[in-house]
Protein backbone atom coordinates (compact mmCIF):
# COMPACT_ATOMS: atom_id res chain seq x y z
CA UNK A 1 28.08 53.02 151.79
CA UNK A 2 28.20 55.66 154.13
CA UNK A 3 31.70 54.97 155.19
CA UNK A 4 32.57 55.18 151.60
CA UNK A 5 31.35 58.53 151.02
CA UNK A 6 32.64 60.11 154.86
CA UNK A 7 36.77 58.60 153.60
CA UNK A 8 36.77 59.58 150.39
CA UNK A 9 35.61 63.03 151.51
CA UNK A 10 38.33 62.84 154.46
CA UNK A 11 40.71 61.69 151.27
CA UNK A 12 40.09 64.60 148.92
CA UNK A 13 40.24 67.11 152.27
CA UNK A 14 43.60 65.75 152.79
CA UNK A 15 44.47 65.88 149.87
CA UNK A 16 43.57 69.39 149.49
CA UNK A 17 46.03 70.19 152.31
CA UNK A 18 48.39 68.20 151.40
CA UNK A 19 48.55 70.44 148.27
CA UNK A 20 48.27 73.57 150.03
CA UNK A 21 51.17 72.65 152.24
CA UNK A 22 53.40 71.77 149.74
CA UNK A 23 52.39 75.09 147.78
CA UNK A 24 53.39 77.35 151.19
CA UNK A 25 56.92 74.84 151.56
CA UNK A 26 57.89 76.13 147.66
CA UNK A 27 57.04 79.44 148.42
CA UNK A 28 59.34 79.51 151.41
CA UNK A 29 62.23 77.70 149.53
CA UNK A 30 61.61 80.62 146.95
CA UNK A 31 62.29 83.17 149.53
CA UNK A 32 64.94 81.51 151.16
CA UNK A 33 67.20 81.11 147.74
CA UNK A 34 66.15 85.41 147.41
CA UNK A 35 67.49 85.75 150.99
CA UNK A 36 70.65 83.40 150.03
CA UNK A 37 70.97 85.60 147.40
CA UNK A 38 70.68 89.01 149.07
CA UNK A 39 72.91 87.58 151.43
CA UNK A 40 75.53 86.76 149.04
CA UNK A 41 75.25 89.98 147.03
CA UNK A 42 75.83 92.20 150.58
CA UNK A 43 78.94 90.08 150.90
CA UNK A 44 80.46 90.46 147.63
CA UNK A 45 79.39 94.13 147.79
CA UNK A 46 81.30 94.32 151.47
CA UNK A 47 84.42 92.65 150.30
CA UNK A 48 84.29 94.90 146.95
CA UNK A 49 84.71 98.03 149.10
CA UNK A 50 88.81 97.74 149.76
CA UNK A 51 91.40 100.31 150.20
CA UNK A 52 92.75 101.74 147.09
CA UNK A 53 96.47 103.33 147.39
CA UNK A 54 97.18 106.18 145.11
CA UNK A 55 100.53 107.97 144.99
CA UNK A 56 100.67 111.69 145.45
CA UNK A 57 102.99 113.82 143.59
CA UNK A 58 105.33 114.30 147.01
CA UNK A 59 106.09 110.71 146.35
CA UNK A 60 103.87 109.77 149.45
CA UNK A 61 101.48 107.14 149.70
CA UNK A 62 97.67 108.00 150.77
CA UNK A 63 95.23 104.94 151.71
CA UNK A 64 91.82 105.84 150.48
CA UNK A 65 88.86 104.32 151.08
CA UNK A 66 86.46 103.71 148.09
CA UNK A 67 83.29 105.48 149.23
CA UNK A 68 80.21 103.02 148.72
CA UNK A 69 77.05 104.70 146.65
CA UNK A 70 74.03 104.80 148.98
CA UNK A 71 73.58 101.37 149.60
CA UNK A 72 70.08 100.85 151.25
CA UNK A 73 69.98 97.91 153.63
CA UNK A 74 66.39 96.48 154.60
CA UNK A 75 65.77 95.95 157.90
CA UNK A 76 64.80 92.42 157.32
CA UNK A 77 68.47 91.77 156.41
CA UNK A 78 69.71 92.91 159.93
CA UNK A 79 69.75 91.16 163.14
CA UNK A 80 67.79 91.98 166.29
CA UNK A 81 70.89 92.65 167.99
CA UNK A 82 72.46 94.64 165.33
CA UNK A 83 69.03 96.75 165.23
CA UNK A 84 69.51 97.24 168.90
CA UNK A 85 72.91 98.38 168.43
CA UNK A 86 71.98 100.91 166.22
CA UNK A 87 68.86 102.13 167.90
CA UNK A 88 71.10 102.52 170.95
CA UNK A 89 73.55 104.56 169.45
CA UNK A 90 71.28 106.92 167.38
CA UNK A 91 69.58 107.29 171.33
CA UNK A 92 72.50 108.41 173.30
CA UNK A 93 73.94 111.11 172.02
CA UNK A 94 70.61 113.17 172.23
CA UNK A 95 70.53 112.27 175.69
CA UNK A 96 74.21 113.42 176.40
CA UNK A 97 74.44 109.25 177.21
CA UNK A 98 78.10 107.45 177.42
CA UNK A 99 78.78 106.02 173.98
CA UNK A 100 79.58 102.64 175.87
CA UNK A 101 76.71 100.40 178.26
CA UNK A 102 77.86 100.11 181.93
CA UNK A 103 76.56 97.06 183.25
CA UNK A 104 77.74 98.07 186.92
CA UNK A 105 74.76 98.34 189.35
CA UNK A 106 73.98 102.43 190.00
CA UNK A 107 71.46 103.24 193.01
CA UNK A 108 69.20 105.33 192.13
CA UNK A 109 69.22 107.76 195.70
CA UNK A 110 71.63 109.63 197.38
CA UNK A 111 74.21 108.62 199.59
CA UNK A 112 71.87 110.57 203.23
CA UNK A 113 69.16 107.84 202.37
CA UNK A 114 71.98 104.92 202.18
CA UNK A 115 73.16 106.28 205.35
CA UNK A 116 69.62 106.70 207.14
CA UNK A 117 69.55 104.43 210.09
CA UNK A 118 66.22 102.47 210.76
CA UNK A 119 64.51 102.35 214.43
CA UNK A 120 64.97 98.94 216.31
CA UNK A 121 62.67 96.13 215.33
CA UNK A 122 61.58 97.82 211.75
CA UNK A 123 60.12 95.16 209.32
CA UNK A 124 59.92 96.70 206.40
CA UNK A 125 56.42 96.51 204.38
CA UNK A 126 55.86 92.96 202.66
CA UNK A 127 53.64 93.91 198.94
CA UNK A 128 51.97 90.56 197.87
């Protein structure tokens, strides 16, 4: 009898997450289909944006851009590396920075302590 009582309690508890599981699952498949969505409307909205050319009254042609309305984009919608991009290049110019990375190695002293000859038999200090 006691069996009984211990599985059908381990049966209902189960059951109970079972539930609960499949609750969370729908709620993610909700905000997946908003992010498909989103994702879809930035793309229409990017391919919306095309050059527009107008004719002047010189006979000339001018390419203008259609100027988009303040679109806000979240930051959920961006990329890490897109985020980086930007956070990089908001950085440098207050820092007088190059507007491109160098990845070539730079030391960081002066040519007199590159030069700076050490005495016979120096080991140099081993940090553990």
């Amino acid at each position: 009898m006691m069996v009984d009582v211990t599985t059908e309690a381990t049966m209902a508890e189960m059951e109970r997450k079972i539930n609960f599981l499949m609750k969370v699952v729908e709620e993610r498949d909700h905000e997946i289909a908003a992010l498909k969505d989103q994702m879809k409307a930035c793309e229409t909205s990017e391919s919306s944006q095309t050059s527009v050319v107008k004719a002047t009254d010189k006979g000339k042609n001018v390419v203008q851009e259609n100027q988009p309305q303040q679109q806000s984009v979240s930051v959920a919608s961006l990329s890490v590396q897109q985020l980086q991009d930007m956070i990089a290049n908001s950085i440098r110019p207050q820092y007088g920075g190059p507007p491109q990375t160098s990845f070539m190695y730079s030391k960081s002293y002066t040519k007199r302590i590159d030069n700076l000859r050490m005495p016979f038999g120096y080991q140099p200090p081993k940090f553990h």
